[in-house]
C-alpha atoms as a PDB file:
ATOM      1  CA  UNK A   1      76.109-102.899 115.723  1.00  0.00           C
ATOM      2  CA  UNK A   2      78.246-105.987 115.550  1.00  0.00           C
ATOM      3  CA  UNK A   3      81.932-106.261 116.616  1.00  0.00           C
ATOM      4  CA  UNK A   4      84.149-108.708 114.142  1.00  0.00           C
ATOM      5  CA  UNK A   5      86.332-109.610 112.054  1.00  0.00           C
ATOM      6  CA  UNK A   6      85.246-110.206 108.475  1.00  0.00           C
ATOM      7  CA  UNK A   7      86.905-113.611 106.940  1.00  0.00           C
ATOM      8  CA  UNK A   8      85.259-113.376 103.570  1.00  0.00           C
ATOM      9  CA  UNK A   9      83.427-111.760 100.950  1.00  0.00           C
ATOM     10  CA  UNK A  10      82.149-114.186  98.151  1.00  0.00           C
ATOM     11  CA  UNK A  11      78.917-113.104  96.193  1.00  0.00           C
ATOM     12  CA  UNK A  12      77.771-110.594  98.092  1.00  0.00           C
ATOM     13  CA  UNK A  13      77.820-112.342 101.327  1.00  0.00           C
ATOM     14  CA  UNK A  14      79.994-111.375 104.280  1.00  0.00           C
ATOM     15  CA  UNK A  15      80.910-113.900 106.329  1.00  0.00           C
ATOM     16  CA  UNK A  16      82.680-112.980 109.844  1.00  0.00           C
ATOM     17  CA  UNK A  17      83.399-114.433 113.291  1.00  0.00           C
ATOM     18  CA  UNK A  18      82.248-111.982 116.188  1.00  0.00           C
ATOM     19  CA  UNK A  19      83.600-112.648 119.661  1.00  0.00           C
ATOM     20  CA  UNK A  20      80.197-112.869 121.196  1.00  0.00           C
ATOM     21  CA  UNK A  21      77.857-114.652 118.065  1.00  0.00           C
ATOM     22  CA  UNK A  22      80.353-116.990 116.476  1.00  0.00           C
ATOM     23  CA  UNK A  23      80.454-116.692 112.681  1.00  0.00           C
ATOM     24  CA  UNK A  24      77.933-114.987 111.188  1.00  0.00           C
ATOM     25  CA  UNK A  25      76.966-114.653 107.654  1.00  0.00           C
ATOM     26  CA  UNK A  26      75.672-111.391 105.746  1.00  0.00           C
ATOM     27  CA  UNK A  27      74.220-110.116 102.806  1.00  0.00           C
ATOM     28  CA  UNK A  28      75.890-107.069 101.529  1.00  0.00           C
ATOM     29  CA  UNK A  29      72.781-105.620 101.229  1.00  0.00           C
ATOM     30  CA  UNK A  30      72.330-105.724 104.991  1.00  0.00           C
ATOM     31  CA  UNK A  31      75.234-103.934 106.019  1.00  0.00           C
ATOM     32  CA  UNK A  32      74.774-100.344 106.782  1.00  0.00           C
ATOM     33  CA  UNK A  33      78.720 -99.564 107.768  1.00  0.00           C
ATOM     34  CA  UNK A  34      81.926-101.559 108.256  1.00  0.00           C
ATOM     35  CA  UNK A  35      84.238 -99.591 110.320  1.00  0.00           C
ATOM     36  CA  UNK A  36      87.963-100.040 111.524  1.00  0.00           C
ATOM     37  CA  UNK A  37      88.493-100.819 115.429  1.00  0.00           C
ATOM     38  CA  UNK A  38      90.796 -98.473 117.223  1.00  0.00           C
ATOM     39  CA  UNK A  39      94.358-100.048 117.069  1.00  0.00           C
ATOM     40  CA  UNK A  40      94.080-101.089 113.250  1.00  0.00           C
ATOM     41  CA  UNK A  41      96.512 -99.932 110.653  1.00  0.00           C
ATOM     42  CA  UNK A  42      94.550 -96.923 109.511  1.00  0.00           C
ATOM     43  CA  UNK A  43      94.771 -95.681 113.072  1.00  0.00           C
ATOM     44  CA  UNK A  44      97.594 -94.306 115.549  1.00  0.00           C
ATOM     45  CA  UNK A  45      96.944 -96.201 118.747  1.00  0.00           C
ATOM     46  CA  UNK A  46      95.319 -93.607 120.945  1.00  0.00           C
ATOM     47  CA  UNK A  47      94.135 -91.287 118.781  1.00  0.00           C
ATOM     48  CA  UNK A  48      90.456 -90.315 119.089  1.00  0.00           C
ATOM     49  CA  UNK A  49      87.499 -90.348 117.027  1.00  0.00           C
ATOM     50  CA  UNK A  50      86.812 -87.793 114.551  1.00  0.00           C
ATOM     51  CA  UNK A  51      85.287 -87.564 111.393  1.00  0.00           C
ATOM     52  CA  UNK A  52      87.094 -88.575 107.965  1.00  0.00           C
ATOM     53  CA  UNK A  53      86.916 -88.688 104.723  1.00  0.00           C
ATOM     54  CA  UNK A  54      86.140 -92.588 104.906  1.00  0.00           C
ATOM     55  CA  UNK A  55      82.719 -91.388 105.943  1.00  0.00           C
ATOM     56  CA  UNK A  56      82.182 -89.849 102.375  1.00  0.00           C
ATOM     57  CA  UNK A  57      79.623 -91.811 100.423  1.00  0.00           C
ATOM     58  CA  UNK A  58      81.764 -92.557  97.699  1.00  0.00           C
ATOM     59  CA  UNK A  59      84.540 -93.985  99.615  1.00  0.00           C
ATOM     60  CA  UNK A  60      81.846 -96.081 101.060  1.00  0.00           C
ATOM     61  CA  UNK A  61      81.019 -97.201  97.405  1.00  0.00           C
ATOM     62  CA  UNK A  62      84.373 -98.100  97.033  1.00  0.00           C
ATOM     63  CA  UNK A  63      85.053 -99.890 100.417  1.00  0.00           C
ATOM     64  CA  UNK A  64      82.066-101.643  99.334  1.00  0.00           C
ATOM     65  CA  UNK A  65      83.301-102.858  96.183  1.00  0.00           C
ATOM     66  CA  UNK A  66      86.313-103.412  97.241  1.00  0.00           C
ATOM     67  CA  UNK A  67      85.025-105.752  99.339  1.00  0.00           C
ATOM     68  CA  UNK A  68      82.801-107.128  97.280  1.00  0.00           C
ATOM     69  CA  UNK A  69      85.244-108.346  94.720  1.00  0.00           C
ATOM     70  CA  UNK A  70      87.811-111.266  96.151  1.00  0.00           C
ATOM     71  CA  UNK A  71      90.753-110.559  93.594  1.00  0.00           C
ATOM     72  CA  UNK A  72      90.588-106.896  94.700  1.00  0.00           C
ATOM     73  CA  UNK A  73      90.237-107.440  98.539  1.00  0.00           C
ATOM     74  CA  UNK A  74      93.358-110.173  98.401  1.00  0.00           C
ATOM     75  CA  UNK A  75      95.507-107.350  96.809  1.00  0.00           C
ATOM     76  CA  UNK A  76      94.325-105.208  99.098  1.00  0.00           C
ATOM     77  CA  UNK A  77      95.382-107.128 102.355  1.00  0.00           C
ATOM     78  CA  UNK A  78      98.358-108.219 100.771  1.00  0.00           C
ATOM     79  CA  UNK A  79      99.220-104.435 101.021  1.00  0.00           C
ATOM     80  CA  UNK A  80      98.900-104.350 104.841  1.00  0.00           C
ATOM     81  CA  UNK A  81     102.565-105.843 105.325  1.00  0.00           C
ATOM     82  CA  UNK A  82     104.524-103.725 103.136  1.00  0.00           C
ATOM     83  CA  UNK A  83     106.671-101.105 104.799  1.00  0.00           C
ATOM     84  CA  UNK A  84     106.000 -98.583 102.843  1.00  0.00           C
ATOM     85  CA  UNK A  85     102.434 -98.565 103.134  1.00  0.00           C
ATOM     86  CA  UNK A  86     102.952 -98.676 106.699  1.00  0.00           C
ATOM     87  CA  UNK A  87     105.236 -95.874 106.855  1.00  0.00           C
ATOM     88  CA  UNK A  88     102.728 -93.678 105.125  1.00  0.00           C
ATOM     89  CA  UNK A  89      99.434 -94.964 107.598  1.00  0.00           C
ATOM     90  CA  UNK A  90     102.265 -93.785 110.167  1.00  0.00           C
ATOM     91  CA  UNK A  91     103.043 -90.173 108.874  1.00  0.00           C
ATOM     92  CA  UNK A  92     101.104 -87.749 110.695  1.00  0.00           C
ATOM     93  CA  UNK A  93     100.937 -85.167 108.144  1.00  0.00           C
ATOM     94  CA  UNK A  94      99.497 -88.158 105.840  1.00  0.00           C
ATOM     95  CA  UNK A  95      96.820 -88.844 108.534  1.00  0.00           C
ATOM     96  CA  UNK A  96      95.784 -85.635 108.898  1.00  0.00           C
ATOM     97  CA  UNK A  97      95.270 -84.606 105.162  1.00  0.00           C
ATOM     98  CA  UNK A  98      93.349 -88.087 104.824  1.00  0.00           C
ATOM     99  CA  UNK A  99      91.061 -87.034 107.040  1.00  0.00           C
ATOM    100  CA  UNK A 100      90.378 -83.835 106.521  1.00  0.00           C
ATOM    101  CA  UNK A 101      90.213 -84.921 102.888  1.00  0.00           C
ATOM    102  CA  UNK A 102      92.649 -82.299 101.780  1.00  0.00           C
ATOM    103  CA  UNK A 103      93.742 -84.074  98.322  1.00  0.00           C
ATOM    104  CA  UNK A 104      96.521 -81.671  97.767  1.00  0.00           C
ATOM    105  CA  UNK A 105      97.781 -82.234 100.766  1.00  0.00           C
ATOM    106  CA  UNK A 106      98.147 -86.086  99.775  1.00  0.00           C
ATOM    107  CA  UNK A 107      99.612 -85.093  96.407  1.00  0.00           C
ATOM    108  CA  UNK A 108     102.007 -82.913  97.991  1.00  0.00           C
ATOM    109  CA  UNK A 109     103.246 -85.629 100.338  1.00  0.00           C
ATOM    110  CA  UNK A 110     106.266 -87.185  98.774  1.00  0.00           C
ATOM    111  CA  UNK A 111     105.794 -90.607 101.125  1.00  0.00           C
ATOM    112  CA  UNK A 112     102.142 -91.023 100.034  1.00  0.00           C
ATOM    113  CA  UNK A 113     103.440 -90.045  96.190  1.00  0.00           C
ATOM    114  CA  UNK A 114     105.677 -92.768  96.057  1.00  0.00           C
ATOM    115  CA  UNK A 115     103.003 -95.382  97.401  1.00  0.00           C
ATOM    116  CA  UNK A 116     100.910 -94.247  94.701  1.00  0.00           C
ATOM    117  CA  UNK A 117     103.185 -94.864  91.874  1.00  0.00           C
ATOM    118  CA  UNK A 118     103.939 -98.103  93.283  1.00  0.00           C
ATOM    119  CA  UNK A 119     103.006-100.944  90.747  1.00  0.00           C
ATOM    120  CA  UNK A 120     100.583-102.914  93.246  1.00  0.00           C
ATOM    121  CA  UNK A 121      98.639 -99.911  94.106  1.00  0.00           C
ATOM    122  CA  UNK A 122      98.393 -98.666  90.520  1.00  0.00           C
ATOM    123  CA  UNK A 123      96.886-101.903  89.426  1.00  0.00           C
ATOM    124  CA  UNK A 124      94.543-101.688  92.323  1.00  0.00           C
ATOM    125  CA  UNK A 125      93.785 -98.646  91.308  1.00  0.00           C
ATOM    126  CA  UNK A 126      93.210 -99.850  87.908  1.00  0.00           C
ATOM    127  CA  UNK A 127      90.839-101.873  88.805  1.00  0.00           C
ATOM    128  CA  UNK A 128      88.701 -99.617  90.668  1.00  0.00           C
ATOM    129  CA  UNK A 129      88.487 -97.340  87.543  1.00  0.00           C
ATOM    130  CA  UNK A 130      86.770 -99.921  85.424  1.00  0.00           C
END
């Protein structure tokens, strides 16, 4: 396992700075998992472990290619600073539908509704479909 902080993704190759090795570059092919650190945006600070839906194989596939793909990973992050998408990563009800991957929970949730319809995530969306 490596600790870091990915800077790119261009062909396949991950390139990140780790606080111990310095940058480091990676095929994609190498990577087993990329995980968020305790503290990030998908997670309330102090909350535990446990396991999520982001350990499903197909939201692996599409971390992957999400990552994978430049134009999608820039629209991605350029998500992290709008309010309402932080609102919703802040609702617990949200959190804890996410991860017990109880879709009509989500659906249900008029916060996490609302981010869906929004224009940026429907064209990210988009993208992912094709």
């Amino acid at each position: 396992m490596i600790t870091g902080e990915i800077e790119s993704v261009q062909n396949g190759i991950y390139t990140f700075r780790s606080p111990s090795l310095g940058t480091l570059s990676l095929k994609e092919s190498d990577i087993r998992r990329i995980e968020m650190p305790a503290g990030s945006p998908s997670r309330a600070d102090g909350e535990t472990s446990k396991p999520s839906a982001a350990s499903d194989p197909q939201v692996e596939a599409l971390q992957r290619r999400i990552l994978a793909d430049d134009a999608l990973m820039n629209s991605v992050t350029a998500l992290l600073d709008d309010p309402q998408l932080q609102a919703v990563l802040k609702d617990p009800e949200v959190l804890d539908a996410f991860r017990a991957g109880d879709i009509d929970a989500l659906k249900g949730n008029p916060k996490f509704q609302n981010l869906i319809d929004d224009p940026k995530v429907k064209e990210i969306t988009k993208r992912l479909a094709q």
